[in-house]
Protein backbone atom coordinates (compact mmCIF):
# COMPACT_ATOMS: atom_id res chain seq x y z
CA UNK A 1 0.43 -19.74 -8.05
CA UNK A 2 3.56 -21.22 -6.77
CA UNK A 3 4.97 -23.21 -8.84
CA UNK A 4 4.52 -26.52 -10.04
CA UNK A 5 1.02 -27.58 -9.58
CA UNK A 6 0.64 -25.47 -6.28
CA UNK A 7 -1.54 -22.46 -5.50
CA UNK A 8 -3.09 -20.68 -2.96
CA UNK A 9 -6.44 -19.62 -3.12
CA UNK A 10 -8.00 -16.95 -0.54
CA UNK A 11 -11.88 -16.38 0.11
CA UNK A 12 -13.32 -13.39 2.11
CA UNK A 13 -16.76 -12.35 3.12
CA UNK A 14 -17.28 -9.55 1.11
CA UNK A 15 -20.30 -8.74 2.65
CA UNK A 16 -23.21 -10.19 4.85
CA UNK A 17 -26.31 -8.65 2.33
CA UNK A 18 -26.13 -6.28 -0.44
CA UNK A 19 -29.07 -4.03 0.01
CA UNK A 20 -29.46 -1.44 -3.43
CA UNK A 21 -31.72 1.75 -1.81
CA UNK A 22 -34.45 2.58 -5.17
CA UNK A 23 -33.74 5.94 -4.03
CA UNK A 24 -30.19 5.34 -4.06
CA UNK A 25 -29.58 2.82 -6.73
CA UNK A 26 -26.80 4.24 -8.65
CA UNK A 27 -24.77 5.57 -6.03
CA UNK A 28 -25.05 2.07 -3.74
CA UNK A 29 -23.83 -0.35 -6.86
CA UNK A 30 -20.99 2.05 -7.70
CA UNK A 31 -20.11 2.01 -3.92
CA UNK A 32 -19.97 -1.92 -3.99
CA UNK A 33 -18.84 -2.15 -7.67
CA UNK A 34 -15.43 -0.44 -6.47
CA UNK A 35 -15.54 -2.49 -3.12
CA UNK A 36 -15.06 -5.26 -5.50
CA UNK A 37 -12.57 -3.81 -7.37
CA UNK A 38 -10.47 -2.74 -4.30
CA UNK A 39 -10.63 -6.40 -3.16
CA UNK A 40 -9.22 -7.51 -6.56
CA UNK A 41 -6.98 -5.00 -6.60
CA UNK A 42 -5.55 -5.73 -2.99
CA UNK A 43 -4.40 -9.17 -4.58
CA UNK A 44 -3.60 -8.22 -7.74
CA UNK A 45 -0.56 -6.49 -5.88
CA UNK A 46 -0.03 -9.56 -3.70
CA UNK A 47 0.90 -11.75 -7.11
CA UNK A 48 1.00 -9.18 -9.98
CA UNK A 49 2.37 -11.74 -12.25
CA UNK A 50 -0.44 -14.16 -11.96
CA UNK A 51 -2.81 -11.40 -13.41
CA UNK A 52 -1.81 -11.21 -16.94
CA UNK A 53 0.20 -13.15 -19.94
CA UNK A 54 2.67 -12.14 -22.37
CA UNK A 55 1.15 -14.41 -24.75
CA UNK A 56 -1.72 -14.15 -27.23
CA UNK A 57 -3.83 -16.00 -25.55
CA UNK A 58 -7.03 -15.30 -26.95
CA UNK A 59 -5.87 -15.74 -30.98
């Protein structure tokens, strides 16, 4: 967000195929499960203050 009514939006490839090995199952999701989460992360710190509000929003 910007300011206004402007924003920036940002897409990435997070990956080409997501392949879960039976053998392997628990171990490959938590692998991409924090791949996801270090993606969000990464712009989280970009704009911190577009990730929350100081307001009750859900009541």
């Amino acid at each position: 967000f910007h300011g206004g009514n402007r924003y920036e939006i940002f897409f990435e490839r997070f990956a080409e195929e997501i392949v879960l090995n039976r053998n392997r199952r628990a171990e490959d999701i938590q692998y991409w499960t924090q791949r996801y989460v270090d993606r969000l992360e990464h712009y989280a710190r970009l704009a911190p203050y577009n990730w929350f509000n100081f307001y009750p929003f859900w009541d």
